[in-house]
Protein backbone atom coordinates (compact mmCIF):
# COMPACT_ATOMS: atom_id res chain seq x y z
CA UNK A 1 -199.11 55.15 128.38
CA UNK A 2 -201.47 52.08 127.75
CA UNK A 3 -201.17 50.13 125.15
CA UNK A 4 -204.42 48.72 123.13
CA UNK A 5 -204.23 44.99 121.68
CA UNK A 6 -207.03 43.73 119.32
CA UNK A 7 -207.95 40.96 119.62
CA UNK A 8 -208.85 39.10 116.36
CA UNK A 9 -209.73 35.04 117.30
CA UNK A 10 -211.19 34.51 113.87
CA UNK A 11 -212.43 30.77 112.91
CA UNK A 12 -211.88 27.31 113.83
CA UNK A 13 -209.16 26.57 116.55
CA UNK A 14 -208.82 30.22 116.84
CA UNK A 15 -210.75 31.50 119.61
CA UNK A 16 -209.69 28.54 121.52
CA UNK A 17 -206.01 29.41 121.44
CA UNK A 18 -206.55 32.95 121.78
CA UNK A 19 -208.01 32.27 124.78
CA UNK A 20 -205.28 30.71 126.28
CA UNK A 21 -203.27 34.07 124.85
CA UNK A 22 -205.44 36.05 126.23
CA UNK A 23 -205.21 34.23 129.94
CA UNK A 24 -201.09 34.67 129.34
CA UNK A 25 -201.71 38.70 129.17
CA UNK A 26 -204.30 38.51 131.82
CA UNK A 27 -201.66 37.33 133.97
CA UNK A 28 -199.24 40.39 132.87
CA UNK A 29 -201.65 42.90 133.41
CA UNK A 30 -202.28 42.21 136.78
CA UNK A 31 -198.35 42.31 137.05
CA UNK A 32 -198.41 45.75 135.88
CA UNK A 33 -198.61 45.73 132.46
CA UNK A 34 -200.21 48.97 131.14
CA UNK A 35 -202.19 47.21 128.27
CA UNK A 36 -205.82 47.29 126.84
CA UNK A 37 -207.96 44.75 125.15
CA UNK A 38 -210.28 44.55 122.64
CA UNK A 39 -211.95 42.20 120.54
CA UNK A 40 -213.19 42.31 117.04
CA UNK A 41 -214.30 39.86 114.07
CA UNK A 42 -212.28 38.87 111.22
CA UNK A 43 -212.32 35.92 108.81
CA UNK A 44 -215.14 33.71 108.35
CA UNK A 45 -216.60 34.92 111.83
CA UNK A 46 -216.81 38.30 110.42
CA UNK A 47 -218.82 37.22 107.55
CA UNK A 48 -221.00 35.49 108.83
CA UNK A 49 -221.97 38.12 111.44
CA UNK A 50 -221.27 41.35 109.02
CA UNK A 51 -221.25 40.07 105.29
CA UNK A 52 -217.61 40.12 105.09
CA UNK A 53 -214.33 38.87 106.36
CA UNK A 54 -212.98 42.28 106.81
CA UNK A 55 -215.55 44.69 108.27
CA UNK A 56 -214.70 48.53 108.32
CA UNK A 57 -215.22 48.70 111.85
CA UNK A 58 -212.37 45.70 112.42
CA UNK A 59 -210.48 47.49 110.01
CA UNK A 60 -210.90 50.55 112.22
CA UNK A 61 -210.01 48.81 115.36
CA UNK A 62 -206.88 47.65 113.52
CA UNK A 63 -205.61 51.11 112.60
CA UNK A 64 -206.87 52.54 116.03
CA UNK A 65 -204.51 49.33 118.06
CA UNK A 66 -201.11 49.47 118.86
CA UNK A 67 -200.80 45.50 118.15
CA UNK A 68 -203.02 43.09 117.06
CA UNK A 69 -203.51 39.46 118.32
CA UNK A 70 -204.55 36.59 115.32
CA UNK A 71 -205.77 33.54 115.89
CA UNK A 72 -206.60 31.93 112.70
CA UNK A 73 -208.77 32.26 109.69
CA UNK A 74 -210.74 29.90 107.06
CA UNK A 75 -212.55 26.71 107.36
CA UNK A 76 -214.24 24.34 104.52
CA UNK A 77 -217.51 25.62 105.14
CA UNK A 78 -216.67 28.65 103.62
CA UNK A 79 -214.55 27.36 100.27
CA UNK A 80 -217.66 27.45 98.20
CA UNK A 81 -217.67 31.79 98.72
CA UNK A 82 -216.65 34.07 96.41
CA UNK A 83 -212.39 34.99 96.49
CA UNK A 84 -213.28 38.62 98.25
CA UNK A 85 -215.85 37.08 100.74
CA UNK A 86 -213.45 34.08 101.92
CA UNK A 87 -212.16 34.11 105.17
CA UNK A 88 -208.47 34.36 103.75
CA UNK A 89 -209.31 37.41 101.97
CA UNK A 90 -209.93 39.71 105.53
CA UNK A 91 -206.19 38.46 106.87
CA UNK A 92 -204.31 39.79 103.24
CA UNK A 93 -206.57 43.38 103.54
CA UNK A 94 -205.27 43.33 107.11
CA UNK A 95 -201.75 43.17 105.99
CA UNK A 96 -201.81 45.17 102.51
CA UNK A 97 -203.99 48.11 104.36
CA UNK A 98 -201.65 47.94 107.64
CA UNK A 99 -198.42 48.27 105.24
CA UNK A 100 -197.67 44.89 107.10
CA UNK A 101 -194.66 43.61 104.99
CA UNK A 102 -192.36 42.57 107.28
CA UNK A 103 -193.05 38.92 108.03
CA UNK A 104 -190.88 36.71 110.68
CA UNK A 105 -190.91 33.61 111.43
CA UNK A 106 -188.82 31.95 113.96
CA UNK A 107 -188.02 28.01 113.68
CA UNK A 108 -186.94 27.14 116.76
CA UNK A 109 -185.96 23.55 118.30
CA UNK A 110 -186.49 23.45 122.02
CA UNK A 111 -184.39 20.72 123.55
CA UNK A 112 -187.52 19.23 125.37
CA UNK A 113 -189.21 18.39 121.53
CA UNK A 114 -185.54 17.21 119.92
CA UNK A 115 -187.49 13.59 119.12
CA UNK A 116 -190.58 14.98 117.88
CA UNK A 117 -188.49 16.50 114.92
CA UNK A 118 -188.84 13.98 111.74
CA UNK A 119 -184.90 15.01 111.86
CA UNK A 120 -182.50 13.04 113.50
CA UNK A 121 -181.46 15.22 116.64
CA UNK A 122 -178.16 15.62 115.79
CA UNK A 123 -179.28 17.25 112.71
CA UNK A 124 -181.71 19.86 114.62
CA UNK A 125 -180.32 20.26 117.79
CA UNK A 126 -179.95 23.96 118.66
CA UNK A 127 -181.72 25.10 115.47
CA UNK A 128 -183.07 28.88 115.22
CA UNK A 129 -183.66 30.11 112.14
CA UNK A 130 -185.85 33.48 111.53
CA UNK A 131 -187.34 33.71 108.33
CA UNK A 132 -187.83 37.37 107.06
CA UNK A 133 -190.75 36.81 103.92
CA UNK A 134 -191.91 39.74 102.10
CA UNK A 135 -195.61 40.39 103.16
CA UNK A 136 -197.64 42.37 100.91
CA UNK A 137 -196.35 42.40 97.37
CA UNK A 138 -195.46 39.64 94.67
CA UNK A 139 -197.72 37.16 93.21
CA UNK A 140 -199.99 37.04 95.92
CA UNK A 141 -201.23 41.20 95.12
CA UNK A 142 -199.73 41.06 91.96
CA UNK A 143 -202.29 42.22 89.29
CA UNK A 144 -203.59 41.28 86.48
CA UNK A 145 -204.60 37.86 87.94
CA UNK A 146 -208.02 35.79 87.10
CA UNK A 147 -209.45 32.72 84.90
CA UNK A 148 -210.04 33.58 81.44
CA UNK A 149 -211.58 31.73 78.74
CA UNK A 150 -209.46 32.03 75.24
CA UNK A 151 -211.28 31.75 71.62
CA UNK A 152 -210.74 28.07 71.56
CA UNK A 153 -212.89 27.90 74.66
CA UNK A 154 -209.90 26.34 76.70
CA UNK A 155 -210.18 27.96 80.20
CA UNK A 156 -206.53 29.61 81.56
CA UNK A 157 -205.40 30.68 85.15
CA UNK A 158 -202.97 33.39 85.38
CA UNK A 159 -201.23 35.45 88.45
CA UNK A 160 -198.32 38.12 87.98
CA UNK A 161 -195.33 38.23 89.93
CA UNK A 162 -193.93 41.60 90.34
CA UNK A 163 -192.28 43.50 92.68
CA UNK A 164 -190.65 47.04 92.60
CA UNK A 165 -187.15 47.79 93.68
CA UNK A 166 -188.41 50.18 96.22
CA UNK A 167 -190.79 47.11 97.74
CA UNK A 168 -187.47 45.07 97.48
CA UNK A 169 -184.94 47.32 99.37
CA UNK A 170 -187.55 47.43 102.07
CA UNK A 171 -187.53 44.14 103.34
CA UNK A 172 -184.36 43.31 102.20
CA UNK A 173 -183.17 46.66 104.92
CA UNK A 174 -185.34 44.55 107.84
CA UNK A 175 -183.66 41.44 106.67
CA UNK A 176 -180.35 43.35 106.79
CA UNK A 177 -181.04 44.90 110.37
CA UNK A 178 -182.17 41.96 111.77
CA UNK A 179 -179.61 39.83 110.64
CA UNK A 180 -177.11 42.35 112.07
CA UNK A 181 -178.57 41.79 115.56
CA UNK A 182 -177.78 37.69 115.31
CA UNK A 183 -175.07 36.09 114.18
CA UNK A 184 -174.55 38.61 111.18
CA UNK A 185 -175.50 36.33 108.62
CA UNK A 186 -177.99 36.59 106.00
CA UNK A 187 -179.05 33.93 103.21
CA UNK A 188 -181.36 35.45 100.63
CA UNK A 189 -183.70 33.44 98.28
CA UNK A 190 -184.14 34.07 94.86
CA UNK A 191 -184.96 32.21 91.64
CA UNK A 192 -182.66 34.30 89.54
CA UNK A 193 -181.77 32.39 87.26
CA UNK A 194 -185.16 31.47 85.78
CA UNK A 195 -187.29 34.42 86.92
CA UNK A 196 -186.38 38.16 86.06
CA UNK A 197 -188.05 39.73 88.85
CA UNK A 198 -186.03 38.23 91.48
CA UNK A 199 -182.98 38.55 89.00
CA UNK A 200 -183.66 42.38 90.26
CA UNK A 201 -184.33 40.78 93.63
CA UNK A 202 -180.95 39.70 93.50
CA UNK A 203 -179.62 42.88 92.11
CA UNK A 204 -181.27 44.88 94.95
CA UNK A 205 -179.80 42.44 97.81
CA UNK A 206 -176.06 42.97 96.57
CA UNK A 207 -176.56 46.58 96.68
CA UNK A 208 -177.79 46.81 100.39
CA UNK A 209 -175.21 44.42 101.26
CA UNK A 210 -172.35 47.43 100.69
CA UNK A 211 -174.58 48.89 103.60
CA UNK A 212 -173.91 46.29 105.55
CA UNK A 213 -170.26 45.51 105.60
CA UNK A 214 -170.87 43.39 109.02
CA UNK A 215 -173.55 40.97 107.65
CA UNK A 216 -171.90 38.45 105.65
CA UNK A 217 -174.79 37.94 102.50
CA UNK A 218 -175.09 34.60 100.57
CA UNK A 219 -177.60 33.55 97.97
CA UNK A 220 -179.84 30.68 97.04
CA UNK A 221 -181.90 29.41 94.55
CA UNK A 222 -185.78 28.88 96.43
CA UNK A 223 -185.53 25.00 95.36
CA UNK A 224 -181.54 24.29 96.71
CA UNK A 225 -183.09 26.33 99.88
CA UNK A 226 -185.69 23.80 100.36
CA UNK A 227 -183.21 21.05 99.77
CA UNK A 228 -180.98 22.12 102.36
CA UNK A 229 -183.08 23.29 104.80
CA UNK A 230 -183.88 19.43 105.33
CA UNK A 231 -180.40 18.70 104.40
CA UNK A 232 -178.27 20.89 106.77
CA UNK A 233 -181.32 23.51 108.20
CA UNK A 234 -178.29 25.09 110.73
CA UNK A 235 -176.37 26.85 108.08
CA UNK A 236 -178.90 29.39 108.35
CA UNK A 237 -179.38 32.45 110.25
CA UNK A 238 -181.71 34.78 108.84
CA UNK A 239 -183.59 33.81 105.44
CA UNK A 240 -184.95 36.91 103.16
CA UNK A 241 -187.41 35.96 100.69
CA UNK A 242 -190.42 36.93 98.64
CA UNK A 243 -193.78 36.01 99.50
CA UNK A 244 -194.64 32.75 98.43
CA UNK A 245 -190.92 31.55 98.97
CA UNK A 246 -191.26 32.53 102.41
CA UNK A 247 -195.32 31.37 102.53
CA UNK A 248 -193.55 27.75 101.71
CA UNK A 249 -190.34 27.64 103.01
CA UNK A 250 -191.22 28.79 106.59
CA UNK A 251 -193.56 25.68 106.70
CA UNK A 252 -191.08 23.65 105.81
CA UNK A 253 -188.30 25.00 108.29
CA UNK A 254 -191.77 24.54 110.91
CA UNK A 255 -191.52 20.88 110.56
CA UNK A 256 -187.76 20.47 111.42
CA UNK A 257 -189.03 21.89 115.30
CA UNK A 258 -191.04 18.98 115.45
CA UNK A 259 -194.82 20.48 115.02
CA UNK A 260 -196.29 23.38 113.06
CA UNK A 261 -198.49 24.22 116.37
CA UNK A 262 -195.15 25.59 118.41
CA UNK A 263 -194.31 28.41 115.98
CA UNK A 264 -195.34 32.21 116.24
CA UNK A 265 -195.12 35.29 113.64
CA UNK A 266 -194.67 39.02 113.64
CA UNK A 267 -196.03 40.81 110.26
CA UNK A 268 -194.77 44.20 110.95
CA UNK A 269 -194.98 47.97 109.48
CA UNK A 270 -191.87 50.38 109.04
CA UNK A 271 -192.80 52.22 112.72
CA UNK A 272 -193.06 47.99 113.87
CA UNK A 273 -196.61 48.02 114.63
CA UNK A 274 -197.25 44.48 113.86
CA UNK A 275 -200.06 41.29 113.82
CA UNK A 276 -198.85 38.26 115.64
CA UNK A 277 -200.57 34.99 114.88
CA UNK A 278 -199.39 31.30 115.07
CA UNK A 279 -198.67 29.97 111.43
CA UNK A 280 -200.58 26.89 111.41
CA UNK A 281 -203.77 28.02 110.50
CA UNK A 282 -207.85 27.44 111.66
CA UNK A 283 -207.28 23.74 111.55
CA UNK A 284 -210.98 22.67 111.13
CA UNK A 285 -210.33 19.08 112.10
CA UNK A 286 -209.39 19.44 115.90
CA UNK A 287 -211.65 22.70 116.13
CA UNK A 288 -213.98 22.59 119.01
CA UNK A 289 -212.24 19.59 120.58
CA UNK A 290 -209.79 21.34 123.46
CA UNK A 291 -206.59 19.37 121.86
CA UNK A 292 -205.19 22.54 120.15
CA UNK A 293 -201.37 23.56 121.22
CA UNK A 294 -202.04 27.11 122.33
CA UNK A 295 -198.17 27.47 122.58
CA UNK A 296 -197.56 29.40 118.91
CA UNK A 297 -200.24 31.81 120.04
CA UNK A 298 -198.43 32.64 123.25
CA UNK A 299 -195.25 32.77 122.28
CA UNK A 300 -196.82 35.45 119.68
CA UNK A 301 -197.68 37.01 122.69
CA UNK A 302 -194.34 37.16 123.48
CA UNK A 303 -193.29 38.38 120.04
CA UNK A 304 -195.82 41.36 120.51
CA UNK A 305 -194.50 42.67 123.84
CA UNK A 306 -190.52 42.07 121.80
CA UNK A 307 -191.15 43.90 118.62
CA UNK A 308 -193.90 46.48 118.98
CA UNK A 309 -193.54 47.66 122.85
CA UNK A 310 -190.16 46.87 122.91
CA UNK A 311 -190.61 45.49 126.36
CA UNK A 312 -188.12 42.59 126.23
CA UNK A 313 -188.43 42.08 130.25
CA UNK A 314 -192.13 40.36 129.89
CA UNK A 315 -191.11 38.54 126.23
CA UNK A 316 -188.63 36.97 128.21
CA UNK A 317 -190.61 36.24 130.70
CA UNK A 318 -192.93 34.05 128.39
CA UNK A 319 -190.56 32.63 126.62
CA UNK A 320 -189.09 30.97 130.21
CA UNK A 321 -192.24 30.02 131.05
CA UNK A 322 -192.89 28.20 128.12
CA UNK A 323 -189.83 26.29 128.25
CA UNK A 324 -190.86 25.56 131.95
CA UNK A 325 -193.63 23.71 130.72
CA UNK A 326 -191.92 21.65 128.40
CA UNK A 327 -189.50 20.50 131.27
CA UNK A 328 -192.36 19.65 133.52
CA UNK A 329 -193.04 16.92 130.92
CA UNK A 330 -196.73 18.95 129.42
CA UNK A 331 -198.29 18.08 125.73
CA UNK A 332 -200.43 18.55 123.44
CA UNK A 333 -201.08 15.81 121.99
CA UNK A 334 -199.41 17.40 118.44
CA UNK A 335 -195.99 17.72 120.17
CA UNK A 336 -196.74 14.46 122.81
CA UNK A 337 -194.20 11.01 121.54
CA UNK A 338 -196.20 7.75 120.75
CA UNK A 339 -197.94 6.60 124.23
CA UNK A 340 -196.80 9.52 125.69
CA UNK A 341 -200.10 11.10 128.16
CA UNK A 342 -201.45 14.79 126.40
CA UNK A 343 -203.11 17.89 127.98
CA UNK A 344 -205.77 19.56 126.37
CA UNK A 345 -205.84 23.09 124.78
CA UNK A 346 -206.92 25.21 128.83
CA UNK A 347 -204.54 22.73 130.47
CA UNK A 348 -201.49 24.11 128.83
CA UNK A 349 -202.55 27.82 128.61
CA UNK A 350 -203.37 27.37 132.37
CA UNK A 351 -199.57 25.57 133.06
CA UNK A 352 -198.06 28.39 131.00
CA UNK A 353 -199.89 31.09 133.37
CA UNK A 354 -198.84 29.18 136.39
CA UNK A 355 -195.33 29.26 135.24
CA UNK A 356 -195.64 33.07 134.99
């Protein structure tokens, strides 16, 4: 049965690293892979075309697709909006009306990029860590949130962080499963001894873990997490966390792999329908200029065909390819050492497809 993939390239670098996803697929199809493409508009694209960075007909497209493909959303040029007409606003309806609340994030080291890492190599080598964050609840959807103005006319900010147990057992069971599948080792993050809601985060985790006699659980404080993950990042396995935790810790672990640009996501859904974008972002300042690493993207591509068609044979296949790449000596000039010679943005989508 064929498969549909949207196709969302959304703003700045975006469409150019799609492309280069896109090529990647291409290449699949014509191997056999029973897969359909479309494209839609999300982000800032979207409102500038259709007044809004989530139009009903993307949102259609979304719900109609059995995966969808994200490039990247937001630029400057579109700060000075209101909140629910910015570009960032069209990538969280995505995920809250998807029921996308399963976010991973791999940090991986390949061997070929051990000296890009700020890390000594000794401290990074053979890293792989998967960060599980919590998608679509906590302070990011919490409500009430807004600027006020009290009597004294003193302006205040406020956001609510607040989860329900049910929202908590959720990803904490994907965390759980997942973890099960590794090493059988699962670290989850909390700030329980300041914050009450993941004092019940905490509560929740414990419970599963009698579920899950094979996974060994341990817990951490978010801000010891951060330490360590620069301190000693391969004690870790798995990482569950909340959604900002997660939003900043899987940043962090991006940096120990030496650039930002090699790392793919999978939100998914209970049924594992998921989105699969690169974390970095629209990065304005290279936009346009063919230097982009397309590598996240495609390796997304590879997360895609893992999670939601559960067709390991072709994930694999990317994932080799990539590392083919890196052997032959190929950069971007994110991941390239000082006076080491780059390739632009095509160059490396086209090596990757070659490798295929």
């Amino acid at each position: 049965m064929t498969k549909k993939i949207l196709v969302l390239p959304g703003d700045g670098i975006g469409p150019e690293i799609v492309a280069e996803a896109v090529k990647v697929l291409q290449r699949l199809q014509a191997d056999g892979l029973d897969i359909e493409l479309e494209q839609g508009l999300v982000g800032g694209s979207a409102w500038e075309a259709k007044g809004h960075p989530l139009p009903p007909e993307t949102l259609e497209q979304a719900r109609a697709a059995d995966a969808i493909l994200l490039g990247a959303v937001g630029g400057p040029q579109y700060e000075s909006l209101e909140r629910p007409l910015r570009p960032e606003q069209g990538l969280l309806g995505l995920r809250s009306e998807l029921g996308l609340f399963s976010n991973l994030r791999p940090a991986i080291l390949y061997p070929q990029l051990a000296a890009a890492s700020t890390l000594r190599p000794e401290v990074v080598s053979g890293l792989d860590i998967l960060i599980v964050r919590e998608l679509t609840g906590g302070i990011y959807f919490g409500q009430p949130r807004g600027v006020r103005t009290l009597d004294n006319g003193e302006k205040e900010g406020f956001n609510t962080l607040v989860y329900r147990e049910s929202e908590i057992e959720r990803i904490g069971r994907s965390a759980f499963e997942i973890a099960r599948k590794r090493s059988g080792r699962l670290c989850s993050v909390d700030k329980a001894n300041v914050l009450e809601v993941t004092e019940l985060w905490r509560q929740v985790m414990i419970r599963l873990g009698e579920e899950y006699p094979d996974v060994e659980l341990s817990h951490m404080y978010v801000d010891n997490a951060a330490m360590q993950l620069v301190r000693e990042p391969k004690q870790f396995d798995v990482i569950v966390t909340a959604n900002m935790f997660g939003d900043i810790l899987s940043d962090a672990a991006a940096m120990l792999t030496g650039s930002i640009g090699m790392l793919p996501s999978a939100s998914l859904d209970a049924q594992a329908k998921g989105m699969y974008e690169p974390i970095h972002g629209s990065a304005p300042d290279i936009a346009g200029q063919g230097v982009a690493n397309p590598l996240a993207t495609i390796l997304s591509v590879a997360m895609l065909l893992r999670y939601s068609f559960g067709d390991a044979a072709s994930a694999d296949r990317i994932d080799k390819a990539v590392g083919a790449v890196l052997d032959q000596g190929l950069r971007t000039p994110d991941i390239a050492a000082e006076g080491q010679a780059s390739v632009g943005t095509a160059d490396m989508g086209d090596a990757v497809v070659a490798s295929l």
